[in-house]
Protein backbone atom coordinates (compact mmCIF):
# COMPACT_ATOMS: atom_id res chain seq x y z
CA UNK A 1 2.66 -0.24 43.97
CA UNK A 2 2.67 3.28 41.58
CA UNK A 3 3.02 2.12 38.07
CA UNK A 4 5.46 4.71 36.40
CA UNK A 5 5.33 2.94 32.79
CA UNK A 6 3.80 0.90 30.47
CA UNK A 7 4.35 -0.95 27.41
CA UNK A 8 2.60 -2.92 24.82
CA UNK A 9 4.05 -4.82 22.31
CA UNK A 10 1.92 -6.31 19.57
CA UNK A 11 3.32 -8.52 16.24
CA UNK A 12 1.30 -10.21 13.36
CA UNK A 13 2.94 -12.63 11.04
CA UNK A 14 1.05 -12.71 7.27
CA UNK A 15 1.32 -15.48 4.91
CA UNK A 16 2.42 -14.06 1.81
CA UNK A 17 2.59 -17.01 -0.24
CA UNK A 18 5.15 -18.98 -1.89
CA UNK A 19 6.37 -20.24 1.58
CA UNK A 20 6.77 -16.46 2.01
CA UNK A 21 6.19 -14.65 5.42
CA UNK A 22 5.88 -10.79 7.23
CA UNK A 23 6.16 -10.22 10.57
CA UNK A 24 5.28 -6.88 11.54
CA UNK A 25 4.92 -5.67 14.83
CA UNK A 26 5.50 -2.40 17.14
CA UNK A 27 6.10 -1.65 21.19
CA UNK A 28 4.57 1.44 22.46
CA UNK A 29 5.35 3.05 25.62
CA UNK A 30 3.81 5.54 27.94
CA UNK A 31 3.95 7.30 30.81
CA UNK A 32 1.75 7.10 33.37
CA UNK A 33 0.68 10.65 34.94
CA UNK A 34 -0.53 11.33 38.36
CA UNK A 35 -4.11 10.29 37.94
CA UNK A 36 -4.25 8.03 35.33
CA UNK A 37 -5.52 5.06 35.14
CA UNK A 38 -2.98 2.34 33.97
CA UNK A 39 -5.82 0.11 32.52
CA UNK A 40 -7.04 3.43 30.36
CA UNK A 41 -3.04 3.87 29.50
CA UNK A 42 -2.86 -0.09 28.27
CA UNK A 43 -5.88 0.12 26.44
CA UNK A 44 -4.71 3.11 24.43
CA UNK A 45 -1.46 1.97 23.86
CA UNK A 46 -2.88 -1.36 22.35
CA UNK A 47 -5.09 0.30 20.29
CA UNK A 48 -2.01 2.47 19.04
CA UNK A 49 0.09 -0.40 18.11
CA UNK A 50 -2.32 -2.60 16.32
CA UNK A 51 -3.35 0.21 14.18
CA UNK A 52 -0.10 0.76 13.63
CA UNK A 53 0.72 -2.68 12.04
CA UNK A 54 -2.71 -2.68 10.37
CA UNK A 55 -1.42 0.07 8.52
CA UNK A 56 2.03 -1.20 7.99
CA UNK A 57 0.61 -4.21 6.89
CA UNK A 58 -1.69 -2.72 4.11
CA UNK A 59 0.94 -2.58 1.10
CA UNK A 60 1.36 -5.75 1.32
CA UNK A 61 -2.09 -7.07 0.73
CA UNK A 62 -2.18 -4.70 -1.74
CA UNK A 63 0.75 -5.90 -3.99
CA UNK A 64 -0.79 -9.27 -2.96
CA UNK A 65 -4.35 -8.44 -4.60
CA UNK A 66 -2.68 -7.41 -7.35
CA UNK A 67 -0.77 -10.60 -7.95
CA UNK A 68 -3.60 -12.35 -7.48
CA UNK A 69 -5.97 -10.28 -10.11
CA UNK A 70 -2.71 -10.91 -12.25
CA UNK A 71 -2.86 -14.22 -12.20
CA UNK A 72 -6.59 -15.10 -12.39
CA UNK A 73 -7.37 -12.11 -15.11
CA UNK A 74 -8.35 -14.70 -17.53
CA UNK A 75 -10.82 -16.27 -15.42
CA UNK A 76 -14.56 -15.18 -15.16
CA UNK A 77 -15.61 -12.64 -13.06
CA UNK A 78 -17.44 -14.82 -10.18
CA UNK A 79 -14.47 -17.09 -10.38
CA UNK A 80 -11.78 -14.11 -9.39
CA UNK A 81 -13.81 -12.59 -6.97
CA UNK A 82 -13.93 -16.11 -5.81
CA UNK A 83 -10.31 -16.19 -5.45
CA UNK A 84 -9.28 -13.01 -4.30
CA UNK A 85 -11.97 -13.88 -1.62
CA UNK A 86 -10.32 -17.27 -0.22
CA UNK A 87 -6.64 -15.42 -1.08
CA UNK A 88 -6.72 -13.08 1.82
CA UNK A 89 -5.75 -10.06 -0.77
CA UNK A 90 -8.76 -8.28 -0.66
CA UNK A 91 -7.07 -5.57 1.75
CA UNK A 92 -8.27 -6.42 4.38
CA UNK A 93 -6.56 -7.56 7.96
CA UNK A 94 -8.25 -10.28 9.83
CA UNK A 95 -7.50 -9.61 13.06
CA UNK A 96 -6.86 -12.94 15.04
């Protein structure tokens, strides 16, 4: 069997809080050329569409770290880099 085409499709749903939620998520296709190997193809089309919704997905931890320094400004400093910590809104994307 020749495979002509691929596809990968890859979604992440974040917890914004407040019974809040994203889902982002992105399909890439590709050809596949006379000589290419389809694994090689998959691979980079992953790769493409989970750095694709890692970067989608960055404002939102943003505005989320944000909120959260908002709300905990009054706090000591150990105690809101305690929070933002168990928050998730440091920025970055834990990949599951």
């Amino acid at each position: 069997m020749k495979v002509k085409t691929v596809s990968f499709t890859y979604e992440r749903k974040f917890n914004l809080g407040d019974y809040n939620s994203a889902a982002i998520g992105c399909t890439v296709w590709a050809d596949v050329d006379e000589g290419d190997a389809e694994q090689m193809v998959i691979e980079h089309c992953a790769a493409t569409a989970k750095e694709t919704v890692r970067l989608q997905a960055a404002p939102l931890f943003a505005k989320q770290s944000a909120r959260v320094k908002e709300i905990f400004a009054g706090l000591p400093v150990e105690l809101q880099a305690e929070a933002i910590k168990h928050s998730g809104a440091n920025g970055a994307v834990k990949e599951s």
